[in-house]
C-alpha atoms as a PDB file:
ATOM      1  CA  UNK A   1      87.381  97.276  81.688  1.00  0.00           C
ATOM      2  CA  UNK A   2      85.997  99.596  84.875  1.00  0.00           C
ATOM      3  CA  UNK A   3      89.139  98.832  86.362  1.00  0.00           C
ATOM      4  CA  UNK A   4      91.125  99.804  83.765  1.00  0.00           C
ATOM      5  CA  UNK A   5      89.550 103.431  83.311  1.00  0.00           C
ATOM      6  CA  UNK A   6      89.842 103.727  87.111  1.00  0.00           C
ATOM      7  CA  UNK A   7      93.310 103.325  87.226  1.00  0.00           C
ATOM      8  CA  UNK A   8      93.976 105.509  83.678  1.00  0.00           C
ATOM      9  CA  UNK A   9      91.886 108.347  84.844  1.00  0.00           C
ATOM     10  CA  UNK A  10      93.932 109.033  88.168  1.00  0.00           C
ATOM     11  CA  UNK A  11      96.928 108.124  87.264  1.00  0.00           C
ATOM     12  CA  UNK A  12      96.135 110.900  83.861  1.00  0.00           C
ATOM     13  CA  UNK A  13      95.413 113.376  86.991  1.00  0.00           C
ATOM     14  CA  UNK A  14      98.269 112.386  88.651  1.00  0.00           C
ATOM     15  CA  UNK A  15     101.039 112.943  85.535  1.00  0.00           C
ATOM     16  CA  UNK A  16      99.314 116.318  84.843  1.00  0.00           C
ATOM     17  CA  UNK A  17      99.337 117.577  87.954  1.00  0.00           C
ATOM     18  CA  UNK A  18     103.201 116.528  88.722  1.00  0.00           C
ATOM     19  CA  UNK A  19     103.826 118.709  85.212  1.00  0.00           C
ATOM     20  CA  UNK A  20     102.356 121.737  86.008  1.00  0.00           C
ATOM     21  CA  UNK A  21     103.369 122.243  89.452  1.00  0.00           C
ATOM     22  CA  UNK A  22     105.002 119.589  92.043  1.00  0.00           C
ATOM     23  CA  UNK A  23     103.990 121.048  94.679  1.00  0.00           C
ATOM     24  CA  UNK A  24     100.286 120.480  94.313  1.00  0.00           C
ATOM     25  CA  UNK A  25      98.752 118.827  97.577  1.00  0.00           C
ATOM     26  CA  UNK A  26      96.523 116.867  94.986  1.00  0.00           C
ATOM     27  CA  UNK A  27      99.070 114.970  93.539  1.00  0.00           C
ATOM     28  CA  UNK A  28      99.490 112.923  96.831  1.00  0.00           C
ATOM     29  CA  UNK A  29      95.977 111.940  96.445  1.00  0.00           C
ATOM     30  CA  UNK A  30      95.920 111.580  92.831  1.00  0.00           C
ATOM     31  CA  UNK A  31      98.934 109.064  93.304  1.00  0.00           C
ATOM     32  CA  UNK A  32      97.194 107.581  96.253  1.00  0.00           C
ATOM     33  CA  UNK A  33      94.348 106.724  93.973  1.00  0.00           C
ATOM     34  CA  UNK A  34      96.272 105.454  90.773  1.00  0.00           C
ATOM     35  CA  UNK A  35      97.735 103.024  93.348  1.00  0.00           C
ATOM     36  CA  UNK A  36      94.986 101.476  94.767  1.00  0.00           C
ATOM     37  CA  UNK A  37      92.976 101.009  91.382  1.00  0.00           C
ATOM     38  CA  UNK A  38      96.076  99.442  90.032  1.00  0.00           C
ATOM     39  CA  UNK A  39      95.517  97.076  92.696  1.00  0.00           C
ATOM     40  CA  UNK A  40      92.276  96.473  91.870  1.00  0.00           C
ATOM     41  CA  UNK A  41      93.592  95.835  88.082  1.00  0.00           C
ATOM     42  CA  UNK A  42      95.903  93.532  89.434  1.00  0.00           C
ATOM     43  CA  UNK A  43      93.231  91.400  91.016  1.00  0.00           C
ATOM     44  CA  UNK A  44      91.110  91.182  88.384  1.00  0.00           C
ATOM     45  CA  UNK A  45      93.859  90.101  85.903  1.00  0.00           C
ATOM     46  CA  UNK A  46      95.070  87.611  88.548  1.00  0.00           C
ATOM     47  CA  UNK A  47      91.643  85.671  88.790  1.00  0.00           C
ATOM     48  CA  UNK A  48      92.593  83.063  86.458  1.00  0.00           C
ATOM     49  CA  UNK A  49      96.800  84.119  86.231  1.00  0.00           C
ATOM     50  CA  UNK A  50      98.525  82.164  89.138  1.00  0.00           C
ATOM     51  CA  UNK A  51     101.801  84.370  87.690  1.00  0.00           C
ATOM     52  CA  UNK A  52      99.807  87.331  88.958  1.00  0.00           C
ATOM     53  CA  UNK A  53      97.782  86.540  91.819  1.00  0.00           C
ATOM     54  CA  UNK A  54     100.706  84.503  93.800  1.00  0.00           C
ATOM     55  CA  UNK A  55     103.024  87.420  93.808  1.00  0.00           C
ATOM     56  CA  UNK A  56     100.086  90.002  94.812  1.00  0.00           C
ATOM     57  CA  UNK A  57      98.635  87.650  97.376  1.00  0.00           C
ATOM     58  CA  UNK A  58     101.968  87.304  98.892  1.00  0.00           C
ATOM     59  CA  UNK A  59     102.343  91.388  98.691  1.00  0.00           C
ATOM     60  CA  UNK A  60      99.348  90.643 100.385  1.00  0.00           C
ATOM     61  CA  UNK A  61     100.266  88.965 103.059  1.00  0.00           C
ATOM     62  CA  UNK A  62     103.223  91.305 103.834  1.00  0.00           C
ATOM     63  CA  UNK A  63     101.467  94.437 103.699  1.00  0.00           C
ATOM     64  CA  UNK A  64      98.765  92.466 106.563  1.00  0.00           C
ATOM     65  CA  UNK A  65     102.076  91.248 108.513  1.00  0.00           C
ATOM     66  CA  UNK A  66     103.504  94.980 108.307  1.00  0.00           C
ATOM     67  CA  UNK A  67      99.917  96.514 109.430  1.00  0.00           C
ATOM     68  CA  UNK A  68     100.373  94.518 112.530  1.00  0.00           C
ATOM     69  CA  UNK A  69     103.515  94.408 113.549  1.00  0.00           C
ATOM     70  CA  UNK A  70     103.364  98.738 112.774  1.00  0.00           C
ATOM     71  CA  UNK A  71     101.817  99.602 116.497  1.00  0.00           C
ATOM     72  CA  UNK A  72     105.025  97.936 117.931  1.00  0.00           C
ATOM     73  CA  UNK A  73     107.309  99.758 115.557  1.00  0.00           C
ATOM     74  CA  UNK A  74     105.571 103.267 116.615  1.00  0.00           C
ATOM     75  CA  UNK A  75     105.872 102.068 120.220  1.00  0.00           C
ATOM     76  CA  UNK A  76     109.379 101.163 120.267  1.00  0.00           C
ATOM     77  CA  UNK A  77     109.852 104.471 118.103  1.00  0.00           C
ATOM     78  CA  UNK A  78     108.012 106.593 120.834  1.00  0.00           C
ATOM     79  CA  UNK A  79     110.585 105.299 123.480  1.00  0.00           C
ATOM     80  CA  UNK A  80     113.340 105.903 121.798  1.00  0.00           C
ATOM     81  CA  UNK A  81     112.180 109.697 121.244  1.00  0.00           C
ATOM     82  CA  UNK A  82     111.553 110.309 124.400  1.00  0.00           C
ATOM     83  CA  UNK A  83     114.673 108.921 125.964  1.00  0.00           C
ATOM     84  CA  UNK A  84     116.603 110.773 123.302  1.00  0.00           C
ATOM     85  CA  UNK A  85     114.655 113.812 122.641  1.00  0.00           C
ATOM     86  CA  UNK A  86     113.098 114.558 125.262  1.00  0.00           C
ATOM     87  CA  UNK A  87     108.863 114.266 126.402  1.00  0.00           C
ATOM     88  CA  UNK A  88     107.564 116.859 124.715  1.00  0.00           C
ATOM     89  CA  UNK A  89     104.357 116.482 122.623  1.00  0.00           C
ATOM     90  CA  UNK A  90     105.346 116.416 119.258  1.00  0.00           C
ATOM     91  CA  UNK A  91     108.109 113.862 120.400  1.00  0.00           C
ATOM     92  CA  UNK A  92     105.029 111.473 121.642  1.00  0.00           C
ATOM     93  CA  UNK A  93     103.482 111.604 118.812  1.00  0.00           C
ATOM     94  CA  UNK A  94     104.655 107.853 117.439  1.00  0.00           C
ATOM     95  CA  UNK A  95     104.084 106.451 120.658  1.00  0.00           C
ATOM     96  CA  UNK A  96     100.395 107.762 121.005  1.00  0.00           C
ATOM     97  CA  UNK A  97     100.236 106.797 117.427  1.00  0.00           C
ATOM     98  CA  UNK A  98     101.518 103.116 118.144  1.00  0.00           C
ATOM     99  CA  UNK A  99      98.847 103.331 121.379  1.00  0.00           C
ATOM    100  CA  UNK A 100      95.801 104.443 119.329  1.00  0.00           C
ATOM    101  CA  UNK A 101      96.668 101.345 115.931  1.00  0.00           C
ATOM    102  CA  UNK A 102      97.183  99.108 119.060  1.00  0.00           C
ATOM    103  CA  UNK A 103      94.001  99.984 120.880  1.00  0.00           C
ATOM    104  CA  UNK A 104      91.532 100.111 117.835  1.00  0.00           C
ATOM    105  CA  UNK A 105      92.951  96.267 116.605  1.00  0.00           C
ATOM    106  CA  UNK A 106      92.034  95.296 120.270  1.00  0.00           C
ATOM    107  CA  UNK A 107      88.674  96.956 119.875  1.00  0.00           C
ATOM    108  CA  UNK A 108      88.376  95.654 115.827  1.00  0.00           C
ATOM    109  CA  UNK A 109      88.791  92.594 116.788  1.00  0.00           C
ATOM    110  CA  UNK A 110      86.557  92.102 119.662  1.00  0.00           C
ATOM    111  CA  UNK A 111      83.880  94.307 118.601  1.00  0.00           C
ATOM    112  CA  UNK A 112      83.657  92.107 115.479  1.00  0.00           C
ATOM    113  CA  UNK A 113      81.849  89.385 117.227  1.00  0.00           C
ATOM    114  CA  UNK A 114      80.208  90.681 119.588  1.00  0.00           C
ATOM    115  CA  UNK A 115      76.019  90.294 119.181  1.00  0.00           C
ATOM    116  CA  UNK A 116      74.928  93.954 119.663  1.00  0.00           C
ATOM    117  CA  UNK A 117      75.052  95.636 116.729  1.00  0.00           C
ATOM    118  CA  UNK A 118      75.881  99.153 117.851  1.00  0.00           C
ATOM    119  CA  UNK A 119      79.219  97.297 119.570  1.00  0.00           C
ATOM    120  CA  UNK A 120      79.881  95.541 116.248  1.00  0.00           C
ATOM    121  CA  UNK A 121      78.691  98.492 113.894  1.00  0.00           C
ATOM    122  CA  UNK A 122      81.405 101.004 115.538  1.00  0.00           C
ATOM    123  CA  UNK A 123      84.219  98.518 115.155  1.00  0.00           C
ATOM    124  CA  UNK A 124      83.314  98.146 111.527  1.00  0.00           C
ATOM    125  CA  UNK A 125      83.304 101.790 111.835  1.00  0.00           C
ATOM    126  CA  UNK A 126      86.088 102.666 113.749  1.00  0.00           C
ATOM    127  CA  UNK A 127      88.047 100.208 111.126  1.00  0.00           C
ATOM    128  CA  UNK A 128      86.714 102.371 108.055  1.00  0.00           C
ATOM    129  CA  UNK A 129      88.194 105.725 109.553  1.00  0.00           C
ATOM    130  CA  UNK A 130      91.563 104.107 110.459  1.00  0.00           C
ATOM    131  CA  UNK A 131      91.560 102.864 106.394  1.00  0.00           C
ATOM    132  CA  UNK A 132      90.567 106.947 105.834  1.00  0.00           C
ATOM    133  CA  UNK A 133      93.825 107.870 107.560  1.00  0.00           C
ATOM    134  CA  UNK A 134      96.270 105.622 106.800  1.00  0.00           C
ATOM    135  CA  UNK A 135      95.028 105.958 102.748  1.00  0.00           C
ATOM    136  CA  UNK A 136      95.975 109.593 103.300  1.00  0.00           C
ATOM    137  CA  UNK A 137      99.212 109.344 105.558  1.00  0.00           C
ATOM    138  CA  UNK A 138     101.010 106.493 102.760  1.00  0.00           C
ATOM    139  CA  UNK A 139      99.620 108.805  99.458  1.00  0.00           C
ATOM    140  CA  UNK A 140     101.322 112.099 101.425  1.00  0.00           C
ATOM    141  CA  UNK A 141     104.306 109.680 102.341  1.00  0.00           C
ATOM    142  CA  UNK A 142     104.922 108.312  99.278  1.00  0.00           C
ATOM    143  CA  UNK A 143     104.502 111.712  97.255  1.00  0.00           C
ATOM    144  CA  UNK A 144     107.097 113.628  99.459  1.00  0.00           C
ATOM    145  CA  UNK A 145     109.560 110.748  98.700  1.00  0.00           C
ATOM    146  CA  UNK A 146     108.967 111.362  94.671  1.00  0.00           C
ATOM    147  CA  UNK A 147     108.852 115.100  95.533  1.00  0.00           C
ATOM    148  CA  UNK A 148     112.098 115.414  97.590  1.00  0.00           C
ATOM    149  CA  UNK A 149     113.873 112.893  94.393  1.00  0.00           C
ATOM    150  CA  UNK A 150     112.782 114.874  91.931  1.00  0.00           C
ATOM    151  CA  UNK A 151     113.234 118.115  90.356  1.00  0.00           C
ATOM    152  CA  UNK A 152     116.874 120.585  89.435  1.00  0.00           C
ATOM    153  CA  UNK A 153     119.863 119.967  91.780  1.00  0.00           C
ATOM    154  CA  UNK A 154     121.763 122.908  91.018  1.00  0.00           C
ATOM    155  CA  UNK A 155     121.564 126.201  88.801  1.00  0.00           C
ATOM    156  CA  UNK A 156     120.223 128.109  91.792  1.00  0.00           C
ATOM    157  CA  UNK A 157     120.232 131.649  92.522  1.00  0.00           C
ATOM    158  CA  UNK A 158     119.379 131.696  96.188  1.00  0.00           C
ATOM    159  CA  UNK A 159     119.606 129.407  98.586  1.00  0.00           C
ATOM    160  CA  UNK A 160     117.606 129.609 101.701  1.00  0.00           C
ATOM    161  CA  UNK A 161     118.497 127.625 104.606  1.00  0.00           C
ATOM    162  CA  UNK A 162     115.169 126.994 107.380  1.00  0.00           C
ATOM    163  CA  UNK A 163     116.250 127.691 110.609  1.00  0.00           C
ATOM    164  CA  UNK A 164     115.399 125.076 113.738  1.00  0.00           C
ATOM    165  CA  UNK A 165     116.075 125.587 117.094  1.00  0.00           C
ATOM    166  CA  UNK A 166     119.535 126.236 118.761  1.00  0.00           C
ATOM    167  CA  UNK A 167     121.237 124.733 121.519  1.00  0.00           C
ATOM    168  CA  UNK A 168     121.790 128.130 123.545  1.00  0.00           C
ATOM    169  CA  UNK A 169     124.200 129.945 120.648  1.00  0.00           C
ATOM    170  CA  UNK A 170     125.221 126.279 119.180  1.00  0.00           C
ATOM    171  CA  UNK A 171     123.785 124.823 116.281  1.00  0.00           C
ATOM    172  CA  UNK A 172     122.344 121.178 116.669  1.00  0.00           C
ATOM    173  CA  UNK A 173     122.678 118.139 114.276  1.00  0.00           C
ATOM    174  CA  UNK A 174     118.935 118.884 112.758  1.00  0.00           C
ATOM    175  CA  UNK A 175     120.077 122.337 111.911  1.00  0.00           C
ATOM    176  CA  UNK A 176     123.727 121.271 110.769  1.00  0.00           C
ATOM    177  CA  UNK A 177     122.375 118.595 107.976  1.00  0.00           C
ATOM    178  CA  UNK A 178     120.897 121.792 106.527  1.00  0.00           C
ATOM    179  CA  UNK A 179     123.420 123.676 106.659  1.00  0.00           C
ATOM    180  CA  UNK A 180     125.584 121.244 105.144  1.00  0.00           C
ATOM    181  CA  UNK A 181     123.284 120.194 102.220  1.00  0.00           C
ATOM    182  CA  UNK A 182     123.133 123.840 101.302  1.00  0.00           C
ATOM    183  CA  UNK A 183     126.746 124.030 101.129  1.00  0.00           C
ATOM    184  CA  UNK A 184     127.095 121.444  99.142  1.00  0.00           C
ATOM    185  CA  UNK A 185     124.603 123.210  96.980  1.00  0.00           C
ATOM    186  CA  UNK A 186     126.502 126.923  96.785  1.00  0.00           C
ATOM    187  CA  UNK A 187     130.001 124.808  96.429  1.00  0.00           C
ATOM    188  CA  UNK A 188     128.440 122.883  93.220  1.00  0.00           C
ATOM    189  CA  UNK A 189     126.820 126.188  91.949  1.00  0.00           C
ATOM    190  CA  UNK A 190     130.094 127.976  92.179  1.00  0.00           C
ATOM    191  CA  UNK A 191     132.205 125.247  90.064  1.00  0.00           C
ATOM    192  CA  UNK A 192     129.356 125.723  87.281  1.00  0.00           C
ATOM    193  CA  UNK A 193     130.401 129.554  87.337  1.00  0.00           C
ATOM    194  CA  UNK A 194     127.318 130.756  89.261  1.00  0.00           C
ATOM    195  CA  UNK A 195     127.496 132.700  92.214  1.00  0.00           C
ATOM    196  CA  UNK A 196     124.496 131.932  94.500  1.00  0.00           C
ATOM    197  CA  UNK A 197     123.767 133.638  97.612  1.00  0.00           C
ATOM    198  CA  UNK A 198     122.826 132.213 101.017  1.00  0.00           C
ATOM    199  CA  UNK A 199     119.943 133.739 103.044  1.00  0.00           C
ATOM    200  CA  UNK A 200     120.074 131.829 106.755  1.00  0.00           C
ATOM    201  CA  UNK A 201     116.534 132.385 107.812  1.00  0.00           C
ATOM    202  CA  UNK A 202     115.401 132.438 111.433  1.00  0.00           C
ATOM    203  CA  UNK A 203     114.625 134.646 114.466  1.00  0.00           C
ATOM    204  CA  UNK A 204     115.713 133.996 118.209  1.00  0.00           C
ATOM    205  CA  UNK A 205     113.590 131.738 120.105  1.00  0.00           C
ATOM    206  CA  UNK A 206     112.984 132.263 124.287  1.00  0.00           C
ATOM    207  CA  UNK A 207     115.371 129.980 125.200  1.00  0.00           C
ATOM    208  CA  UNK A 208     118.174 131.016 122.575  1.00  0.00           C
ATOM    209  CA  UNK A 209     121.046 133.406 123.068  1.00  0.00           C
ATOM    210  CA  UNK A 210     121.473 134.568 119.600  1.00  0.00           C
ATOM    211  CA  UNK A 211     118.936 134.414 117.056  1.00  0.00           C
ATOM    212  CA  UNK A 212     119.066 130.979 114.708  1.00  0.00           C
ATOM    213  CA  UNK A 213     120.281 132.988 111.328  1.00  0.00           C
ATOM    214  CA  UNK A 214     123.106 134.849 113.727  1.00  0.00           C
ATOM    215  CA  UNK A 215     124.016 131.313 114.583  1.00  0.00           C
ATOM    216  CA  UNK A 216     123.815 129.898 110.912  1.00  0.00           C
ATOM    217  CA  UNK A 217     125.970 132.341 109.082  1.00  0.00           C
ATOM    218  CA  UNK A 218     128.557 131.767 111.994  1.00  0.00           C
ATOM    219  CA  UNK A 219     128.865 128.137 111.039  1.00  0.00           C
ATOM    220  CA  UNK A 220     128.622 128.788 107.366  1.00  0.00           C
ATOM    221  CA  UNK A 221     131.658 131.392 107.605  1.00  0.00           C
ATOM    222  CA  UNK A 222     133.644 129.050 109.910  1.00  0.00           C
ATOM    223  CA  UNK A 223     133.237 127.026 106.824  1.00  0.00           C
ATOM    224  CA  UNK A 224     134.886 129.768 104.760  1.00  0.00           C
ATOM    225  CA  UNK A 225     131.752 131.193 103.081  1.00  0.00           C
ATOM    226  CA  UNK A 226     132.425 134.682 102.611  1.00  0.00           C
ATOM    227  CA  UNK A 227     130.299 137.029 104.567  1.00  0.00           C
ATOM    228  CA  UNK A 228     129.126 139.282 101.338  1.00  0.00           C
ATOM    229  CA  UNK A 229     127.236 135.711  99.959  1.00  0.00           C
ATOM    230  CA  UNK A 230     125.467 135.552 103.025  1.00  0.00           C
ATOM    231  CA  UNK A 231     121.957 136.890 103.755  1.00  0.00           C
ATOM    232  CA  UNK A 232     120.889 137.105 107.277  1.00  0.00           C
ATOM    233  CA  UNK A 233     116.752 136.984 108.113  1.00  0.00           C
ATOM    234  CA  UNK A 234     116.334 137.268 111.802  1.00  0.00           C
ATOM    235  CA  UNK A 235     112.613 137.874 112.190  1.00  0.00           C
ATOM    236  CA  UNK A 236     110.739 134.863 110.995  1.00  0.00           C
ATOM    237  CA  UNK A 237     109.073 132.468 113.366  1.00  0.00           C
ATOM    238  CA  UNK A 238     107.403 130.448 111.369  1.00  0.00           C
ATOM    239  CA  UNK A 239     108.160 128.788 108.263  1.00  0.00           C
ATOM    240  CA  UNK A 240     105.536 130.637 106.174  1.00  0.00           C
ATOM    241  CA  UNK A 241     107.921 133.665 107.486  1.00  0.00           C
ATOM    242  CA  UNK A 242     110.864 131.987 106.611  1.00  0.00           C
ATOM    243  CA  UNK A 243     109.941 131.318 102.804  1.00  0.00           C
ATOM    244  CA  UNK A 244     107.923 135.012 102.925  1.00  0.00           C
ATOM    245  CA  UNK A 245     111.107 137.092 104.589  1.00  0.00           C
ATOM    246  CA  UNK A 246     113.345 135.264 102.529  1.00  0.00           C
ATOM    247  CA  UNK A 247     112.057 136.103  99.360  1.00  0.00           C
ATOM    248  CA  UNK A 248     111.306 139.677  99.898  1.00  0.00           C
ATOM    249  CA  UNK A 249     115.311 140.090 100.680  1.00  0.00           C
ATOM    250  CA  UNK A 250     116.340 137.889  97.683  1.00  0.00           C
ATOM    251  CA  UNK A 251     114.004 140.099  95.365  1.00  0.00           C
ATOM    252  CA  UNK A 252     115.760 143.822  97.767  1.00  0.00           C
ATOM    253  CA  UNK A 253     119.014 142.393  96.067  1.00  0.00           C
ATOM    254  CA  UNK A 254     117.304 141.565  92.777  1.00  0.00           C
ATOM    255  CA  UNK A 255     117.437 138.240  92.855  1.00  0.00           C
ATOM    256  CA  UNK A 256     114.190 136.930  91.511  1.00  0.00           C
ATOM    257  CA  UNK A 257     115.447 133.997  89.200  1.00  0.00           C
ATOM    258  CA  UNK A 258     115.592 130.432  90.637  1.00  0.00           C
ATOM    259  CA  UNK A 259     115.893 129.816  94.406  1.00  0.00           C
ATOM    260  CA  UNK A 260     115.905 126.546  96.472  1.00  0.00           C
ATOM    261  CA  UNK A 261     114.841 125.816  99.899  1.00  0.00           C
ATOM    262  CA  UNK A 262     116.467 123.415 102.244  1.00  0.00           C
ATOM    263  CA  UNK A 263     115.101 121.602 105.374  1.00  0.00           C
ATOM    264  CA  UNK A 264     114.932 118.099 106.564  1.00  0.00           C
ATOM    265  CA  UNK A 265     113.444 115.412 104.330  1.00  0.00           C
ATOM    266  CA  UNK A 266     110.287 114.994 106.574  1.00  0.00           C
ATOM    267  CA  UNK A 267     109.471 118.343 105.736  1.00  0.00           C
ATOM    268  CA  UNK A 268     110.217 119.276 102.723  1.00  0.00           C
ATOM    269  CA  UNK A 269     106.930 118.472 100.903  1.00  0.00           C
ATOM    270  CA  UNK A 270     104.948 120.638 103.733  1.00  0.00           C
ATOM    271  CA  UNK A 271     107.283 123.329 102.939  1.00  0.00           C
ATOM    272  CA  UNK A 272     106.877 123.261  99.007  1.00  0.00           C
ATOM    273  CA  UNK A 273     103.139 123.293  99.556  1.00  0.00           C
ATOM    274  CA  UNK A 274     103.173 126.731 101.708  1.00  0.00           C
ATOM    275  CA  UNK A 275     105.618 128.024  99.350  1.00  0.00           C
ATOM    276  CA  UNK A 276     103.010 127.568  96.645  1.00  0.00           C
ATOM    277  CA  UNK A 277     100.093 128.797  98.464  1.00  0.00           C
ATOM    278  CA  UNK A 278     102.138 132.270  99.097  1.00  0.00           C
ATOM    279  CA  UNK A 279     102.613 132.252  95.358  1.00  0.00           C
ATOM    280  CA  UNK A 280     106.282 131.727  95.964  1.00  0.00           C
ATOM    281  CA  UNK A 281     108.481 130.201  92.521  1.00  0.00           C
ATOM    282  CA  UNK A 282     110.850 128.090  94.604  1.00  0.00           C
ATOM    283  CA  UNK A 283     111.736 124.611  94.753  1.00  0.00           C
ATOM    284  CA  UNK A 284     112.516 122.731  98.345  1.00  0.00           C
ATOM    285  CA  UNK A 285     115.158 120.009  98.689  1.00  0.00           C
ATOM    286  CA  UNK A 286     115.590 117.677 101.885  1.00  0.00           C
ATOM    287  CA  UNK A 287     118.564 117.477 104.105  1.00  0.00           C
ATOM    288  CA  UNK A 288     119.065 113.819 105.635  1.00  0.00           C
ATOM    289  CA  UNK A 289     117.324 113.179 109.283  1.00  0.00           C
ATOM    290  CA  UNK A 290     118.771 110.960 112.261  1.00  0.00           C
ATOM    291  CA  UNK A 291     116.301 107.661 111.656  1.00  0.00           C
ATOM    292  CA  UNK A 292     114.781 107.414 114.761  1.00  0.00           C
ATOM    293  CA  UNK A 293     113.581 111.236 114.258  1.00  0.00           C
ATOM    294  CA  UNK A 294     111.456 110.768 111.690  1.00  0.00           C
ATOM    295  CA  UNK A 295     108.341 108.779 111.914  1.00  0.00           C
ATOM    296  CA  UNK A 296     107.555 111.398 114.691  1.00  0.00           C
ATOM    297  CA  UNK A 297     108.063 114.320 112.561  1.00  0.00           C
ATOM    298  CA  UNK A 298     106.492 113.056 109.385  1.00  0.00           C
ATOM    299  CA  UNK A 299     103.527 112.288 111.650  1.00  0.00           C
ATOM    300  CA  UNK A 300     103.763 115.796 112.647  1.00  0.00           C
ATOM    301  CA  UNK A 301     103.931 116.707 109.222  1.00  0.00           C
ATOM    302  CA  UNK A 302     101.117 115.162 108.417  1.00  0.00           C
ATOM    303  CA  UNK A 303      98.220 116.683 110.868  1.00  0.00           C
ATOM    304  CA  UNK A 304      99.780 119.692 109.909  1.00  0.00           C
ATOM    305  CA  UNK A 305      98.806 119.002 106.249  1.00  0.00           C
ATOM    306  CA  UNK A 306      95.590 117.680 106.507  1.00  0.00           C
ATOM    307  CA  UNK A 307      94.650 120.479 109.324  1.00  0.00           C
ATOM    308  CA  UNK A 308      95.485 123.211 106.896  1.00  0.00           C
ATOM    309  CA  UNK A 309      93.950 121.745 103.736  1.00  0.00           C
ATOM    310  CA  UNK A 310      90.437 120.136 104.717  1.00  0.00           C
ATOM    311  CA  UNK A 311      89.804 120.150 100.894  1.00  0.00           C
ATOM    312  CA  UNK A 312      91.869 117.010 100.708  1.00  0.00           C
ATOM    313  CA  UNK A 313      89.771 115.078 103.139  1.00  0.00           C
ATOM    314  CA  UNK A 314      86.426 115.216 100.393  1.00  0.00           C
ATOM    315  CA  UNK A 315      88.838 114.728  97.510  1.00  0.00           C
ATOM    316  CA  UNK A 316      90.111 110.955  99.395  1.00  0.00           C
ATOM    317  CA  UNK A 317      86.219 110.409 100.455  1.00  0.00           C
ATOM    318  CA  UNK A 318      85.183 110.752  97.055  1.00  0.00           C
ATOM    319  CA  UNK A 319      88.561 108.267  96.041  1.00  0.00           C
ATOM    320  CA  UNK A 320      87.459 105.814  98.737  1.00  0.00           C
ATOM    321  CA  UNK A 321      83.965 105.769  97.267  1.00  0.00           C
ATOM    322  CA  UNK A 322      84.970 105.270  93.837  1.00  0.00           C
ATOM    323  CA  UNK A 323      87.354 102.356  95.121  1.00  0.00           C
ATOM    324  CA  UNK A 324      84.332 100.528  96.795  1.00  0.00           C
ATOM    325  CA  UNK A 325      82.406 101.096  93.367  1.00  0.00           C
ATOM    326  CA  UNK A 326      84.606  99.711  91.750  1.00  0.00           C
ATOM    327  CA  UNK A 327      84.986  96.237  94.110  1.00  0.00           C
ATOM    328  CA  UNK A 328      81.547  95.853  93.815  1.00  0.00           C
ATOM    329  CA  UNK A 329      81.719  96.052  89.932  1.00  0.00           C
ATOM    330  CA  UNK A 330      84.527  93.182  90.289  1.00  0.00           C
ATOM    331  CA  UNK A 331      83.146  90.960  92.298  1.00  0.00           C
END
């Protein structure tokens, strides 16, 4: 019965919060939440049900098997970023993730059974602020994957197209997919009988020749996009600029209906969340990523979420601590 209300209460949360705004941090959590009490339903159905405890106990087991084999993924992921991209920090980032997992199982398991308590009592805790983490970092994952499925696909007004960096005055791969998924949405827009406009959004980094939107309507018109559907934003730094710049020209030209945002998949749920915290009525698709790029950038993505929103780290404590209420009620 408690385990029932647990899992209808968040999971209430979560369906009210995806319909009044998408973008809402909390709905991570709130799905985060209705997950693990539905585990927690599960196991207390499948006391006396082998049909449900022998398929959960072997999700079980794979979920353990994929814990421990994920410090080797992050570290083989971490190579190949920095032989391909290059050793700059945010490019480490898996393979100082894969380091740290590895390091606290060594320490988990060791300090476990060792006699003096304070050794053993900062395993156990140690353990309990890895669980904190990786509780938040799957709810955020899993949300931007329902966030960058959902929501319109066309019917657009504006488009606005993130810049990235440049290769001198050349536009790289990341910055291409963009480009290309936005094309694809202006093309579709323009069969319906709309006529959307384009705003390339970027200013010129130290190490660029041209600024990134100077580079990004160049490959859009080499793609026969007229010039007049264009929009070029050449300031922004940041992508609170881009989304703030961008607006302010779409609403110059009286454009103030509906208006997309495209960037990479691993960022597209960071970017609807500062769009709503600037008040901003936009929705933010996801352009694909090169596979190897991404657990590095969605761990980037993910400091930079919980960094700038410390109110979700008491909303998960206070999730956490209803989830061990609610194992002690079971058991």
């Amino acid at each position: 019965m408690l385990a029932g209300l647990l899992f209808i209460i968040p999971a209430a949360f979560f369906l009210y919060g995806m319909v009044r705004d998408r973008r809402r941090l909390s709905n991570a959590i709130w799905l985060g939440i209705t997950l693990l009490m539905l585990l927690l339903l599960l196991a207390e159905a499948g006391r006396d049900n082998p049909v449900v405890s022998l398929p959960l106990l072997l999700a079980f087991m794979l979920a353990v098997l994929g814990l421990l084999l994920l410090p080797l993924a992050l570290l083989a992921n971490g190579m190949v970023m920095v032989r391909r991209e290059g050793r700059s920090l945010g490019n480490l980032l898996s393979l100082l993730a894969g380091l740290a997992l590895l390091g606290e199982m060594v320490y988990f398991f060791w300090g476990i059974g060792q006699p003096n308590d304070w050794i053993r009592g900062s395993a156990i805790g140690l353990f309990l602020v890895s669980a904190y983490i990786a509780f938040l970092f799957v709810s955020l994952l899993l949300y931007s994957v329902i966030y960058g499925r959902t929501g319109r696909r066309s019917g657009f007004d504006g488009i606005v197209v993130l810049g990235a960096g440049l290769n001198g005055s050349r536009v790289p791969p990341l910055l291409a997919s963009r480009l290309d998924r936005a094309l694809r949405l202006y093309r579709r827009d323009q069969e319906a009988g709309r006529s959307p406009v384009i705003v390339v959004s970027g200013g010129q980094g130290a190490d660029e020749e041209v600024s990134e939107a100077f580079a990004m309507r160049q490959y859009l018109m080499d793609r026969e996009v007229p010039e007049d559907d264009i929009v070029l934003e050449d300031q922004a730094t940041t992508t609170d600029e881009n989304l703030r710049y961008s607006k302010e020209l779409l609403a110059e030209r009286g454009l103030n209906g509906r208006v997309v945002a495209v960037t990479n998949n691993y960022h597209v749920f960071r970017t609807a969340v500062l769009s709503r915290k600037q008040g901003l009525r936009l929705q933010v698709i996801g352009a694909p990523t090169a596979w190897y790029f991404v657990p590095s950038a969605f761990l980037r993505e993910f400091v930079a979420l919980l960094v700038r929103n410390p109110v979700v780290h008491g909303l998960a404590c206070a999730v956490l601590m209803a989830g061990g209420l609610a194992l002690t009620q079971l058991s």
